[in-house]
C-alpha atoms as a PDB file:
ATOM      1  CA  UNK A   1      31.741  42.112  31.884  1.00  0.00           C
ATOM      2  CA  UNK A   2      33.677  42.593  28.598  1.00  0.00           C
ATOM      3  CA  UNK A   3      32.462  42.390  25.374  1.00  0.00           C
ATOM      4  CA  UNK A   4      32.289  39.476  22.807  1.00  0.00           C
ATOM      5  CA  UNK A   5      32.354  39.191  19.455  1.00  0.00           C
ATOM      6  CA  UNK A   6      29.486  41.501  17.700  1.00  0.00           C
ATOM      7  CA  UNK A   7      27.131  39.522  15.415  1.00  0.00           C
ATOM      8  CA  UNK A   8      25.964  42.390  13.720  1.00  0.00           C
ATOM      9  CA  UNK A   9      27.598  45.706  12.335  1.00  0.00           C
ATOM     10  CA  UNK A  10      26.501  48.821  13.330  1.00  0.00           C
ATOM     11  CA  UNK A  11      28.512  51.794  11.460  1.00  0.00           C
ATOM     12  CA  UNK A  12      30.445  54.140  12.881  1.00  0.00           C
ATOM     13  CA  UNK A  13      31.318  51.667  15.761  1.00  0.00           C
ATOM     14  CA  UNK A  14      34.728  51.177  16.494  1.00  0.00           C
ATOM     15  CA  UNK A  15      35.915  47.490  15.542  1.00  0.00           C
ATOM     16  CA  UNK A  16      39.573  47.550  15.188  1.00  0.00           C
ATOM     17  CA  UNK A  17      42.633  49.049  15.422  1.00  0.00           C
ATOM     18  CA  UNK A  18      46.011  48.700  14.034  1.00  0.00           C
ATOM     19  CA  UNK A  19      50.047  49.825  14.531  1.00  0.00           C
ATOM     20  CA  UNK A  20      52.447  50.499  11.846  1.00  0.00           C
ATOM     21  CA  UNK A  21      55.957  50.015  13.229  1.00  0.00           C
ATOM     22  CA  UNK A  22      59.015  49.910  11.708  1.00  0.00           C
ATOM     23  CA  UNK A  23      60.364  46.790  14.361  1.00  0.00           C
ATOM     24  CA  UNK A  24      57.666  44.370  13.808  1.00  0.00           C
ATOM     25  CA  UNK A  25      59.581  41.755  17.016  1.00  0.00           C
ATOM     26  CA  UNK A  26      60.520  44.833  18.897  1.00  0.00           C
ATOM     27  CA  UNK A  27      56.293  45.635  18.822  1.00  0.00           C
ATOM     28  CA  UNK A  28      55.406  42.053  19.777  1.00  0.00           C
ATOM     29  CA  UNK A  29      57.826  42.202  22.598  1.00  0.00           C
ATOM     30  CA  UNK A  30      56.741  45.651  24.066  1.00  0.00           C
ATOM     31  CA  UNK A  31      53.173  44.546  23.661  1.00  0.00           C
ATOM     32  CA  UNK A  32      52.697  41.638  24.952  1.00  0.00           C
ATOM     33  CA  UNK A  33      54.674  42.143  28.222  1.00  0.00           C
ATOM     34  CA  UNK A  34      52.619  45.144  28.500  1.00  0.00           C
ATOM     35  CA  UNK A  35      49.106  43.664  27.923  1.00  0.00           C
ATOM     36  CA  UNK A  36      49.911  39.940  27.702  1.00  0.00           C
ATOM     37  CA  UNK A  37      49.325  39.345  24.188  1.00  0.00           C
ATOM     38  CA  UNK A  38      50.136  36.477  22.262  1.00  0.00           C
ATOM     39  CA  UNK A  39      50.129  36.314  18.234  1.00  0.00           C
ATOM     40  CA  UNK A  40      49.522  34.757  15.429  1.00  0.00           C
ATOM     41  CA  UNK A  41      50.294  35.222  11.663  1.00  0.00           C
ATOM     42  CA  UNK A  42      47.962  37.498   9.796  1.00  0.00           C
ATOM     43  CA  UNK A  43      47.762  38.964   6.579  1.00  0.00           C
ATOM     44  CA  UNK A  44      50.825  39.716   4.327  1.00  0.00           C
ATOM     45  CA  UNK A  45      53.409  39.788   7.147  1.00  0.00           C
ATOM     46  CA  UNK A  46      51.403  41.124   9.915  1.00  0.00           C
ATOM     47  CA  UNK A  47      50.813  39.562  13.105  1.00  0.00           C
ATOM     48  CA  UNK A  48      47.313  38.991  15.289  1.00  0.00           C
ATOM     49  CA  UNK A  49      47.604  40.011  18.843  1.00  0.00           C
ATOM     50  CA  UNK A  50      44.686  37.872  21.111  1.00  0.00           C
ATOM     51  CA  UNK A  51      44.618  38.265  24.598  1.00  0.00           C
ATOM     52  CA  UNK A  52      42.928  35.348  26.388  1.00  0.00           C
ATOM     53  CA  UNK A  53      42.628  33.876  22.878  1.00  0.00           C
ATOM     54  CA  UNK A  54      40.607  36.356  21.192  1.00  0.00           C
ATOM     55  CA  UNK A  55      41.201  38.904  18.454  1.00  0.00           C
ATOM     56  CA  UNK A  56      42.149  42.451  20.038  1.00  0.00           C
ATOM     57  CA  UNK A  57      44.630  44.257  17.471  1.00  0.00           C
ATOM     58  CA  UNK A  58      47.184  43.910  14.535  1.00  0.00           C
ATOM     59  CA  UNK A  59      50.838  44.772  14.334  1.00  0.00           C
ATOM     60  CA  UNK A  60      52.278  45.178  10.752  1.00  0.00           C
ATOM     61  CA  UNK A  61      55.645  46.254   9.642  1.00  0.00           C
ATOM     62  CA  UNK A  62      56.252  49.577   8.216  1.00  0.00           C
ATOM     63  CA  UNK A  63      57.518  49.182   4.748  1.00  0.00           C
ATOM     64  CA  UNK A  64      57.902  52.669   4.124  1.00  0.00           C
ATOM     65  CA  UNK A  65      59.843  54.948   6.306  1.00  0.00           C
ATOM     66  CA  UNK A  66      58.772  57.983   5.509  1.00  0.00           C
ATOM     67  CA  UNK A  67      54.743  57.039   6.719  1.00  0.00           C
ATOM     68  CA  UNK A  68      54.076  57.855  10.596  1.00  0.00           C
ATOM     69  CA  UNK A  69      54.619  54.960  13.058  1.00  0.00           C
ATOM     70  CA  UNK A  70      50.998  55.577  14.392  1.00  0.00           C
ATOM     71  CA  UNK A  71      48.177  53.604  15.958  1.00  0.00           C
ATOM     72  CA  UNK A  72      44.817  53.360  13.632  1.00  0.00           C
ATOM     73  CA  UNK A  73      41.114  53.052  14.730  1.00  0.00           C
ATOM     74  CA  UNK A  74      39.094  51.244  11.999  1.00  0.00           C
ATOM     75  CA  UNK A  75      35.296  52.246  12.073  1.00  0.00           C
ATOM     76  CA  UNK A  76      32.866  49.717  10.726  1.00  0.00           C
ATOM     77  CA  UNK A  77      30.798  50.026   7.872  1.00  0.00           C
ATOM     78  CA  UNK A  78      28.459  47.253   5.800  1.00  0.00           C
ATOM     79  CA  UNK A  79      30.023  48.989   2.332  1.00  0.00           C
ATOM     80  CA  UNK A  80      33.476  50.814   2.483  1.00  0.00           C
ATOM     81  CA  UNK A  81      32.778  52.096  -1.095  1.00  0.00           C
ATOM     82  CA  UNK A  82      29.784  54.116  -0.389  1.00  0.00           C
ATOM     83  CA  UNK A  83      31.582  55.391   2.929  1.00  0.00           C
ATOM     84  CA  UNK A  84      34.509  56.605   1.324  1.00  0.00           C
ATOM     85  CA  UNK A  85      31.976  58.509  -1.059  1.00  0.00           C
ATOM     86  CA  UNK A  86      30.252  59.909   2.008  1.00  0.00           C
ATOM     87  CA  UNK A  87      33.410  61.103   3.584  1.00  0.00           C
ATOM     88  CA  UNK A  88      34.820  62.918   0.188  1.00  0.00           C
ATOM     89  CA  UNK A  89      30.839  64.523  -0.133  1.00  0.00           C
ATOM     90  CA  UNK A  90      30.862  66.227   3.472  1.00  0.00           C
ATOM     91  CA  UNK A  91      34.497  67.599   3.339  1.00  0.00           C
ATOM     92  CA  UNK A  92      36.602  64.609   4.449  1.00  0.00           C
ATOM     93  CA  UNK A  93      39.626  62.814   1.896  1.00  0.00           C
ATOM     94  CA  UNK A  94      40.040  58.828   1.331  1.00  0.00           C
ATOM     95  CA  UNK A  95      43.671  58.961   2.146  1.00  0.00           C
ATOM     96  CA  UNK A  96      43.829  55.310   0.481  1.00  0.00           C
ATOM     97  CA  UNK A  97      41.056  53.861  -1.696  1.00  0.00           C
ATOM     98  CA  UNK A  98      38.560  50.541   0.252  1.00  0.00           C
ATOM     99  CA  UNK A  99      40.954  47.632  -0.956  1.00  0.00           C
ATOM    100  CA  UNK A 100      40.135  44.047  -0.304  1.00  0.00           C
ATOM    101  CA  UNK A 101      42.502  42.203   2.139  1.00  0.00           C
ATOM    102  CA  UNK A 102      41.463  38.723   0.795  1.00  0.00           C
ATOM    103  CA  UNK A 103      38.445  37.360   2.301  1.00  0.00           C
ATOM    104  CA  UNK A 104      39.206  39.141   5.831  1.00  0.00           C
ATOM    105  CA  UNK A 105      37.297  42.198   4.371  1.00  0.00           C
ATOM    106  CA  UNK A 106      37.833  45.594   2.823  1.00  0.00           C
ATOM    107  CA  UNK A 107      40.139  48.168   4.493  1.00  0.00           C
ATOM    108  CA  UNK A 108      40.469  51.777   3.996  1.00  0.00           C
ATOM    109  CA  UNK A 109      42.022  55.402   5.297  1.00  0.00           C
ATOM    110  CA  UNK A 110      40.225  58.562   5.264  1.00  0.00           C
ATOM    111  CA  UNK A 111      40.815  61.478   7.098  1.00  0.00           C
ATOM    112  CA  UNK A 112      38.372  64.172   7.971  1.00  0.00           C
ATOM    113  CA  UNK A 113      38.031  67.968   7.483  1.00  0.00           C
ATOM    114  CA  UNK A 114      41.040  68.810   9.774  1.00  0.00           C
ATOM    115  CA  UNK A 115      43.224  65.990   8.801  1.00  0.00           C
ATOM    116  CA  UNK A 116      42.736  63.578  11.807  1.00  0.00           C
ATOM    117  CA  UNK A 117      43.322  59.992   9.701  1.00  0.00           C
ATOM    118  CA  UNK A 118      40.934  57.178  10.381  1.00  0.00           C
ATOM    119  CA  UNK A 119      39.993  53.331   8.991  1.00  0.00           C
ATOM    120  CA  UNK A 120      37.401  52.276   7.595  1.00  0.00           C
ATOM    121  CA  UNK A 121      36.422  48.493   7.341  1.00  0.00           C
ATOM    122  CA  UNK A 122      34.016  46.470   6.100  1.00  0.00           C
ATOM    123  CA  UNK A 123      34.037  42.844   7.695  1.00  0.00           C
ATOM    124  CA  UNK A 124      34.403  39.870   5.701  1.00  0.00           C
ATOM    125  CA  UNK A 125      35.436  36.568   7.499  1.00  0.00           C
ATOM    126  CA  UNK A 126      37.311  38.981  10.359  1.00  0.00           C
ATOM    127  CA  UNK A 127      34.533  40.711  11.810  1.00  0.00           C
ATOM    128  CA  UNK A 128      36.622  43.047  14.132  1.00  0.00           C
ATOM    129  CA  UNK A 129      37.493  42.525  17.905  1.00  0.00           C
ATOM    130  CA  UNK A 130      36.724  39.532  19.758  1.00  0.00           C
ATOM    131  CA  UNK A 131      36.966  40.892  22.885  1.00  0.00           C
ATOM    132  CA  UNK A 132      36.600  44.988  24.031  1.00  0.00           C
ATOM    133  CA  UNK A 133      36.201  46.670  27.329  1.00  0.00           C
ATOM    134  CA  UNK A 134      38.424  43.903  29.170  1.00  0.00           C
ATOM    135  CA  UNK A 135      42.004  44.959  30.520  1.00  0.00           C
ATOM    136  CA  UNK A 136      44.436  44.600  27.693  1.00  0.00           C
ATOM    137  CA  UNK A 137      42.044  45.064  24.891  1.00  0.00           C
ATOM    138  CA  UNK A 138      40.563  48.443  23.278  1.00  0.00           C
ATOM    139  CA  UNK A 139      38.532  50.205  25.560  1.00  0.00           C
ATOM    140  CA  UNK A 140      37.981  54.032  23.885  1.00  0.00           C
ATOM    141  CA  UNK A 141      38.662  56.383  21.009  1.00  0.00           C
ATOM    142  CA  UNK A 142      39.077  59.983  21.460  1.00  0.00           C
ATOM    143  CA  UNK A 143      39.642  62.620  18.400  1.00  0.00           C
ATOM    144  CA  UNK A 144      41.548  65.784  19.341  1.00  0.00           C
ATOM    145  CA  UNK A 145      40.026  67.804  17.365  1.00  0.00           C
ATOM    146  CA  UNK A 146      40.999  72.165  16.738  1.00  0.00           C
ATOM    147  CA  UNK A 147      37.063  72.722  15.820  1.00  0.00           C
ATOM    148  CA  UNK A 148      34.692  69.586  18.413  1.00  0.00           C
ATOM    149  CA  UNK A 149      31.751  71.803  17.243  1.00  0.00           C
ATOM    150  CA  UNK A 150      32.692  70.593  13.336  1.00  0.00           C
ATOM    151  CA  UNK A 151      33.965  66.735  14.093  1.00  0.00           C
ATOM    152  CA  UNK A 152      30.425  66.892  15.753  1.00  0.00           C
ATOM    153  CA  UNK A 153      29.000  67.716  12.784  1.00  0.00           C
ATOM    154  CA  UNK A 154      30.917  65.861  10.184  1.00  0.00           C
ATOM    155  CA  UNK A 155      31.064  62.837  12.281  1.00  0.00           C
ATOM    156  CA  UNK A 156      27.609  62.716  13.513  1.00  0.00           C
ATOM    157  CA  UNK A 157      26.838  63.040   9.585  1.00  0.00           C
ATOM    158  CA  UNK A 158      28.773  60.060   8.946  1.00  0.00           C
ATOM    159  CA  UNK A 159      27.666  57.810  11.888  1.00  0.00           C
ATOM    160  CA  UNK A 160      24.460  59.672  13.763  1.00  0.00           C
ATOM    161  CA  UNK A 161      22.878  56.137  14.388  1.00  0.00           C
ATOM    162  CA  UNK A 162      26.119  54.764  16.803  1.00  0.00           C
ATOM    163  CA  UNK A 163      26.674  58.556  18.243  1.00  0.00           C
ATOM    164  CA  UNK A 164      23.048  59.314  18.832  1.00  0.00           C
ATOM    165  CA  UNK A 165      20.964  56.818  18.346  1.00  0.00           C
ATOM    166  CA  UNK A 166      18.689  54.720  20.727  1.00  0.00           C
ATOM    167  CA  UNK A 167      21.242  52.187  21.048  1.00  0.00           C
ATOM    168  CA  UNK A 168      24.259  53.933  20.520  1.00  0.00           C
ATOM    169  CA  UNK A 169      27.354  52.712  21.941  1.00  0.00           C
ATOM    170  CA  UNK A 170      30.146  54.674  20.436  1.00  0.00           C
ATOM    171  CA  UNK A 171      33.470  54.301  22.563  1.00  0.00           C
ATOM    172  CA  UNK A 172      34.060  57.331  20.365  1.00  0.00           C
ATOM    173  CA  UNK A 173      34.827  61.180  22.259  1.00  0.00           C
ATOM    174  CA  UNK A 174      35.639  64.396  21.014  1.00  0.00           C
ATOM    175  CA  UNK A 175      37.978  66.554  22.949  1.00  0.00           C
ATOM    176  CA  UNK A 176      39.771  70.123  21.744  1.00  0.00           C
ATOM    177  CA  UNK A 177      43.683  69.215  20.937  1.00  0.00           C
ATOM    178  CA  UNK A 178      44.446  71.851  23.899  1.00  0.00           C
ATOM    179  CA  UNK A 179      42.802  69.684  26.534  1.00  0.00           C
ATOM    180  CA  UNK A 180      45.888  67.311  26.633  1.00  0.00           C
ATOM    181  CA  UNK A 181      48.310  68.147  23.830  1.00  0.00           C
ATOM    182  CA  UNK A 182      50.503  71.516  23.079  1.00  0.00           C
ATOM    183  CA  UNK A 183      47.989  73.727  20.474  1.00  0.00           C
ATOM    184  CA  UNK A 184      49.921  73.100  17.849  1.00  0.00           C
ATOM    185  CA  UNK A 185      49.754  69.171  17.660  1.00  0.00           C
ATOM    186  CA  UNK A 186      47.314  68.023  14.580  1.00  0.00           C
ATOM    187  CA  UNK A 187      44.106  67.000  15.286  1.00  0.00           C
ATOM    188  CA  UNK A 188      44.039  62.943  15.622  1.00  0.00           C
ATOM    189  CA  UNK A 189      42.873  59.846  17.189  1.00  0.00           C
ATOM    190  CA  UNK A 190      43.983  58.429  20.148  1.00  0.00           C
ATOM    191  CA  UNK A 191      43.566  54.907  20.534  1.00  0.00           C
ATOM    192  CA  UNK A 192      42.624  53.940  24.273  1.00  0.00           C
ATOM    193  CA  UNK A 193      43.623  50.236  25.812  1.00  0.00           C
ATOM    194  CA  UNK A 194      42.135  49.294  29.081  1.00  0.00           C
ATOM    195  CA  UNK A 195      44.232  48.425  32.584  1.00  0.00           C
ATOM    196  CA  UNK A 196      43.480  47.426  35.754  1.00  0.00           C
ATOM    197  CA  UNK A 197      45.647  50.491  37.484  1.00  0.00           C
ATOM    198  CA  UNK A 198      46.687  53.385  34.921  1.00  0.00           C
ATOM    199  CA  UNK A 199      49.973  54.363  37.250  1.00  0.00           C
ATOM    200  CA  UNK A 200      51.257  51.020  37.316  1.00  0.00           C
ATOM    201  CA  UNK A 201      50.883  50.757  33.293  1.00  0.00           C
ATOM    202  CA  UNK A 202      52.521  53.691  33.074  1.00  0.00           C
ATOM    203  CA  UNK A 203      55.425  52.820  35.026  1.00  0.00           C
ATOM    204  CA  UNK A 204      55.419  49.322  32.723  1.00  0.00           C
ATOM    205  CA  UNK A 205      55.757  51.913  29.897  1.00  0.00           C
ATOM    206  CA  UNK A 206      58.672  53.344  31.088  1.00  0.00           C
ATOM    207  CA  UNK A 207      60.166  49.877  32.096  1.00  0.00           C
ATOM    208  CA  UNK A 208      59.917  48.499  28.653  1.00  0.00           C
ATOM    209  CA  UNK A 209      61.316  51.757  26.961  1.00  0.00           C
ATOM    210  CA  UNK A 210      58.243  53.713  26.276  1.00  0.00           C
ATOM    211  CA  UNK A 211      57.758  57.237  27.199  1.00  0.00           C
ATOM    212  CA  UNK A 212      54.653  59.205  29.398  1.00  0.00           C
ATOM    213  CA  UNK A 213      53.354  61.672  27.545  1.00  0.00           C
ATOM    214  CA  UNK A 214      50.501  62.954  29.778  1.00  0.00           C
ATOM    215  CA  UNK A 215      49.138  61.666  32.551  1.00  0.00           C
ATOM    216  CA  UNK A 216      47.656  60.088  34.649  1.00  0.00           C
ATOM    217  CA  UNK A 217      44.424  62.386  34.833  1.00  0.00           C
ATOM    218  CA  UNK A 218      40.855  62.775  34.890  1.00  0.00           C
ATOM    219  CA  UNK A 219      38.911  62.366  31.836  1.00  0.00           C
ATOM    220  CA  UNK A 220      34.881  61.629  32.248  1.00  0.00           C
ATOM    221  CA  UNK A 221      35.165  58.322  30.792  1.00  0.00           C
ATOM    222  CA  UNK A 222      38.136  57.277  33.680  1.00  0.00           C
ATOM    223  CA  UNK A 223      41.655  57.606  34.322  1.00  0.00           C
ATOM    224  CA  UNK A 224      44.017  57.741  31.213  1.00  0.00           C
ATOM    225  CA  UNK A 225      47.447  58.589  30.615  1.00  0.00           C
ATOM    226  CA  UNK A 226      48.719  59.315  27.100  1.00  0.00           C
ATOM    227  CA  UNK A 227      52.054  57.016  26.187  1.00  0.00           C
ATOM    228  CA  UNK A 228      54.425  56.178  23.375  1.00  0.00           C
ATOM    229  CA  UNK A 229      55.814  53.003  22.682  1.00  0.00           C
ATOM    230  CA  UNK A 230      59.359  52.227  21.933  1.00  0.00           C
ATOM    231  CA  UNK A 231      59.271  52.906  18.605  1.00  0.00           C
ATOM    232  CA  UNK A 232      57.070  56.277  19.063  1.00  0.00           C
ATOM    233  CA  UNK A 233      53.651  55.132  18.825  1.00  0.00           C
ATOM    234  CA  UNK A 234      51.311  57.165  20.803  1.00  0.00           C
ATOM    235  CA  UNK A 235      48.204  55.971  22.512  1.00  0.00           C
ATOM    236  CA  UNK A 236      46.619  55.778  25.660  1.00  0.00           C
ATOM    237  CA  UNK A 237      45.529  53.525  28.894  1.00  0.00           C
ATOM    238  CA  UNK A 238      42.580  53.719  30.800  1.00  0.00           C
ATOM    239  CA  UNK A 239      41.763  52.888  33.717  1.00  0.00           C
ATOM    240  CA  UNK A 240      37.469  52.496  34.464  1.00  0.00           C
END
Protein backbone atom coordinates (compact mmCIF):
# COMPACT_ATOMS: atom_id res chain seq x y z
CA UNK A 1 0.00 0.00 0.00
CA UNK A 2 1.71 3.31 -0.94
CA UNK A 3 2.33 6.03 1.09
CA UNK A 4 0.34 9.28 1.82
CA UNK A 5 1.10 12.45 2.65
CA UNK A 6 3.43 12.60 6.00
CA UNK A 7 1.95 14.77 8.79
CA UNK A 8 5.01 15.09 10.51
CA UNK A 9 8.78 15.67 9.47
CA UNK A 10 11.27 13.47 10.40
CA UNK A 11 14.91 14.69 9.12
CA UNK A 12 16.95 13.09 6.99
CA UNK A 13 13.86 11.48 5.25
CA UNK A 14 13.62 11.80 1.75
CA UNK A 15 10.59 14.17 0.69
CA UNK A 16 11.24 15.36 -2.73
CA UNK A 17 12.99 15.40 -5.66
CA UNK A 18 13.53 17.60 -8.54
CA UNK A 19 14.98 17.75 -12.50
CA UNK A 20 16.75 20.56 -14.05
CA UNK A 21 16.33 20.31 -17.82
CA UNK A 22 17.10 22.47 -20.35
CA UNK A 23 13.53 21.40 -22.52
CA UNK A 24 11.06 22.05 -19.89
CA UNK A 25 7.87 20.44 -22.73
CA UNK A 26 10.33 17.94 -23.99
CA UNK A 27 10.55 16.72 -19.87
CA UNK A 28 6.76 16.81 -19.45
CA UNK A 29 6.36 14.77 -22.54
CA UNK A 30 9.03 12.04 -21.73
CA UNK A 31 7.64 11.90 -18.24
CA UNK A 32 4.44 11.56 -18.28
CA UNK A 33 4.18 8.89 -21.04
CA UNK A 34 6.66 7.16 -19.00
CA UNK A 35 4.97 7.32 -15.54
CA UNK A 36 1.63 8.94 -16.43
CA UNK A 37 2.06 12.20 -14.94
CA UNK A 38 0.05 15.09 -15.33
CA UNK A 39 1.11 18.82 -14.23
CA UNK A 40 0.42 21.75 -12.96
CA UNK A 41 2.10 25.22 -12.65
CA UNK A 42 4.51 25.61 -9.80
CA UNK A 43 6.84 28.02 -8.66
CA UNK A 44 8.64 30.57 -10.95
CA UNK A 45 8.19 28.60 -14.20
CA UNK A 46 8.35 25.15 -12.96
CA UNK A 47 5.83 22.61 -13.34
CA UNK A 48 4.16 19.95 -10.60
CA UNK A 49 4.08 16.44 -11.80
CA UNK A 50 0.99 14.36 -9.71
CA UNK A 51 0.29 11.04 -10.58
CA UNK A 52 -3.23 9.95 -9.58
CA UNK A 53 -3.59 13.56 -8.40
CA UNK A 54 -1.01 13.80 -5.88
CA UNK A 55 2.31 15.61 -5.59
CA UNK A 56 5.30 13.23 -6.76
CA UNK A 57 8.11 15.58 -8.36
CA UNK A 58 9.01 18.99 -10.03
CA UNK A 59 10.37 19.78 -13.45
CA UNK A 60 12.03 23.27 -13.84
CA UNK A 61 13.83 24.74 -16.72
CA UNK A 62 17.48 25.10 -16.76
CA UNK A 63 18.33 28.71 -17.05
CA UNK A 64 21.86 28.22 -17.09
CA UNK A 65 23.61 25.95 -19.44
CA UNK A 66 26.57 25.43 -18.05
CA UNK A 67 24.78 23.66 -14.55
CA UNK A 68 24.28 19.69 -14.92
CA UNK A 69 20.87 18.52 -16.25
CA UNK A 70 20.57 16.22 -13.11
CA UNK A 71 17.86 14.76 -10.92
CA UNK A 72 17.89 16.14 -7.07
CA UNK A 73 16.78 14.35 -3.82
CA UNK A 74 15.63 16.94 -1.22
CA UNK A 75 16.05 15.63 2.46
CA UNK A 76 13.75 17.10 5.04
CA UNK A 77 14.63 19.10 7.82
CA UNK A 78 12.34 21.33 10.50
CA UNK A 79 15.24 24.31 10.02
CA UNK A 80 17.37 24.41 6.75
CA UNK A 81 19.57 27.09 8.45
CA UNK A 82 20.87 25.05 11.23
CA UNK A 83 21.30 22.04 8.66
CA UNK A 84 23.32 23.82 6.35
CA UNK A 85 25.51 24.76 9.52
CA UNK A 86 25.67 21.08 10.41
CA UNK A 87 26.73 20.01 7.00
CA UNK A 88 29.67 22.86 6.66
CA UNK A 89 30.75 21.66 10.65
CA UNK A 90 31.26 17.82 9.72
CA UNK A 91 33.08 18.37 6.33
CA UNK A 92 30.20 18.85 3.86
CA UNK A 93 29.69 22.50 1.57
CA UNK A 94 26.15 24.42 1.13
CA UNK A 95 26.51 24.52 -2.57
CA UNK A 96 23.59 27.27 -2.44
CA UNK A 97 22.52 29.06 0.74
CA UNK A 98 18.46 27.77 2.46
CA UNK A 99 16.40 30.41 0.35
CA UNK A 100 12.71 30.79 0.79
CA UNK A 101 10.55 29.74 -2.24
CA UNK A 102 7.53 31.85 -1.04
CA UNK A 103 5.39 30.19 1.38
CA UNK A 104 6.10 26.57 -0.22
CA UNK A 105 9.17 26.44 2.15
CA UNK A 106 12.92 26.87 2.22
CA UNK A 107 15.15 25.06 -0.33
CA UNK A 108 18.75 24.41 -0.34
CA UNK A 109 21.98 22.41 -2.01
CA UNK A 110 24.73 20.97 -0.13
CA UNK A 111 27.00 18.48 -1.06
CA UNK A 112 28.96 16.20 1.18
CA UNK A 113 32.64 15.32 1.82
CA UNK A 114 33.14 13.68 -1.65
CA UNK A 115 31.06 16.03 -3.62
CA UNK A 116 27.81 13.96 -4.08
CA UNK A 117 25.14 17.20 -4.24
CA UNK A 118 21.96 16.92 -2.27
CA UNK A 119 18.63 19.22 -1.17
CA UNK A 120 17.72 20.21 1.65
CA UNK A 121 14.10 21.45 2.48
CA UNK A 122 12.24 22.66 5.04
CA UNK A 123 8.34 22.40 4.41
CA UNK A 124 6.19 25.29 4.46
CA UNK A 125 2.67 24.98 2.82
CA UNK A 126 4.32 22.03 0.36
CA UNK A 127 5.15 19.46 2.71
CA UNK A 128 6.92 17.08 0.18
CA UNK A 129 5.40 14.02 -1.70
CA UNK A 130 1.91 13.13 -1.61
CA UNK A 131 2.28 9.88 -2.63
CA UNK A 132 5.74 7.40 -2.40
CA UNK A 133 6.27 3.74 -2.83
CA UNK A 134 3.40 3.51 -5.60
CA UNK A 135 4.46 2.80 -9.36
CA UNK A 136 5.30 6.09 -10.94
CA UNK A 137 6.28 7.91 -7.86
CA UNK A 138 9.76 7.92 -5.84
CA UNK A 139 10.46 4.77 -4.42
CA UNK A 140 14.50 4.91 -3.25
CA UNK A 141 17.68 6.93 -3.01
CA UNK A 142 21.00 5.43 -3.37
CA UNK A 143 24.49 7.50 -2.95
CA UNK A 144 27.44 6.06 -4.89
CA UNK A 145 29.75 6.84 -2.79
CA UNK A 146 34.18 6.22 -3.35
CA UNK A 147 34.46 5.92 0.71
CA UNK A 148 30.40 4.00 2.13
CA UNK A 149 32.46 3.63 5.38
CA UNK A 150 32.63 7.82 5.49
CA UNK A 151 28.93 8.71 3.87
CA UNK A 152 28.10 6.28 6.83
CA UNK A 153 29.59 8.38 9.05
CA UNK A 154 28.89 11.82 7.83
CA UNK A 155 25.42 10.94 6.97
CA UNK A 156 24.47 9.01 9.95
CA UNK A 157 25.87 12.31 11.77
CA UNK A 158 23.51 14.34 9.95
CA UNK A 159 20.34 12.12 10.10
CA UNK A 160 21.11 9.02 12.76
CA UNK A 161 17.37 9.23 13.95
CA UNK A 162 15.77 8.26 10.11
CA UNK A 163 18.98 5.83 9.36
CA UNK A 164 19.04 4.17 12.72
CA UNK A 165 16.56 4.92 14.74
CA UNK A 166 13.55 2.89 16.18
CA UNK A 167 11.40 4.04 13.52
CA UNK A 168 13.61 4.68 10.84
CA UNK A 169 12.44 4.54 7.43
CA UNK A 170 15.12 5.95 5.25
CA UNK A 171 14.56 4.93 1.45
CA UNK A 172 18.17 6.09 1.63
CA UNK A 173 21.32 3.28 0.56
CA UNK A 174 24.84 3.56 0.27
CA UNK A 175 26.60 1.65 -2.40
CA UNK A 176 30.57 2.02 -3.63
CA UNK A 177 30.48 4.00 -7.21
CA UNK A 178 32.17 0.62 -8.63
CA UNK A 179 29.11 -1.48 -7.87
CA UNK A 180 27.25 -0.04 -10.97
CA UNK A 181 29.21 2.83 -12.50
CA UNK A 182 32.90 2.94 -14.24
CA UNK A 183 35.45 3.99 -11.01
CA UNK A 184 35.91 7.06 -12.18
CA UNK A 185 32.24 8.48 -12.16
CA UNK A 186 31.77 11.07 -9.03
CA UNK A 187 30.16 9.99 -6.18
CA UNK A 188 26.22 11.00 -6.40
CA UNK A 189 22.67 10.30 -5.86
CA UNK A 190 20.58 8.33 -7.80
CA UNK A 191 17.09 9.03 -7.67
CA UNK A 192 14.91 5.71 -7.83
CA UNK A 193 11.08 5.76 -9.38
CA UNK A 194 9.01 2.72 -8.89
CA UNK A 195 7.40 0.32 -11.90
CA UNK A 196 5.40 -2.43 -12.08
CA UNK A 197 8.05 -4.49 -14.49
CA UNK A 198 11.69 -2.85 -14.66
CA UNK A 199 12.35 -4.50 -18.40
CA UNK A 200 9.34 -3.15 -19.81
CA UNK A 201 10.27 0.52 -18.37
CA UNK A 202 13.32 0.15 -19.75
CA UNK A 203 12.29 -0.64 -23.11
CA UNK A 204 9.69 2.61 -22.64
CA UNK A 205 13.04 4.42 -22.08
CA UNK A 206 14.41 3.57 -25.13
CA UNK A 207 11.03 4.15 -27.01
CA UNK A 208 10.74 7.68 -25.90
CA UNK A 209 14.52 8.50 -26.63
CA UNK A 210 16.16 7.74 -23.39
CA UNK A 211 19.14 5.62 -23.01
CA UNK A 212 19.92 2.22 -20.53
CA UNK A 213 22.64 2.78 -18.66
CA UNK A 214 22.79 -0.37 -16.47
CA UNK A 215 20.55 -2.81 -15.97
CA UNK A 216 18.23 -4.56 -15.19
CA UNK A 217 19.91 -6.27 -12.03
CA UNK A 218 19.79 -7.31 -8.60
CA UNK A 219 20.07 -4.86 -5.92
CA UNK A 220 18.72 -5.97 -2.19
CA UNK A 221 16.08 -3.49 -2.22
CA UNK A 222 14.61 -5.06 -5.92
CA UNK A 223 15.19 -4.91 -9.46
CA UNK A 224 16.58 -1.54 -10.87
CA UNK A 225 18.01 -0.44 -13.97
CA UNK A 226 19.94 2.84 -14.20
CA UNK A 227 18.49 5.24 -17.26
CA UNK A 228 18.86 8.65 -18.82
CA UNK A 229 16.26 10.66 -20.11
CA UNK A 230 16.23 12.46 -23.35
CA UNK A 231 17.87 15.26 -22.33
CA UNK A 232 20.62 13.20 -20.18
CA UNK A 233 19.16 12.96 -16.88
CA UNK A 234 20.16 9.92 -15.08
CA UNK A 235 18.11 8.00 -12.61
CA UNK A 236 16.76 4.81 -11.96
CA UNK A 237 13.50 2.33 -11.90
CA UNK A 238 12.72 -0.19 -9.57
CA UNK A 239 10.94 -2.78 -9.62
CA UNK A 240 9.77 -4.37 -5.71
Amino acid sequence: MAENRASRVTEGIPCWVDAQLPDLEAGKRFYGELFGWSYEDWYRGSVRALKDGEPVAALAHKADGRMPTVWTVYFATPAAEVLARRVRETGGQVVAVPMPMGELGTAALAADPEGAVFGIWEPGTHTGFGLRHAPGSFVWAELYARDTAGANGFYGGLFHDALFGPDAEPDFGRAPVTDVFAAEMPPHFLVHFRVEDCERALAEVNRLGGRVQAGPFAASYGTVGVVADDQGASFAVLER
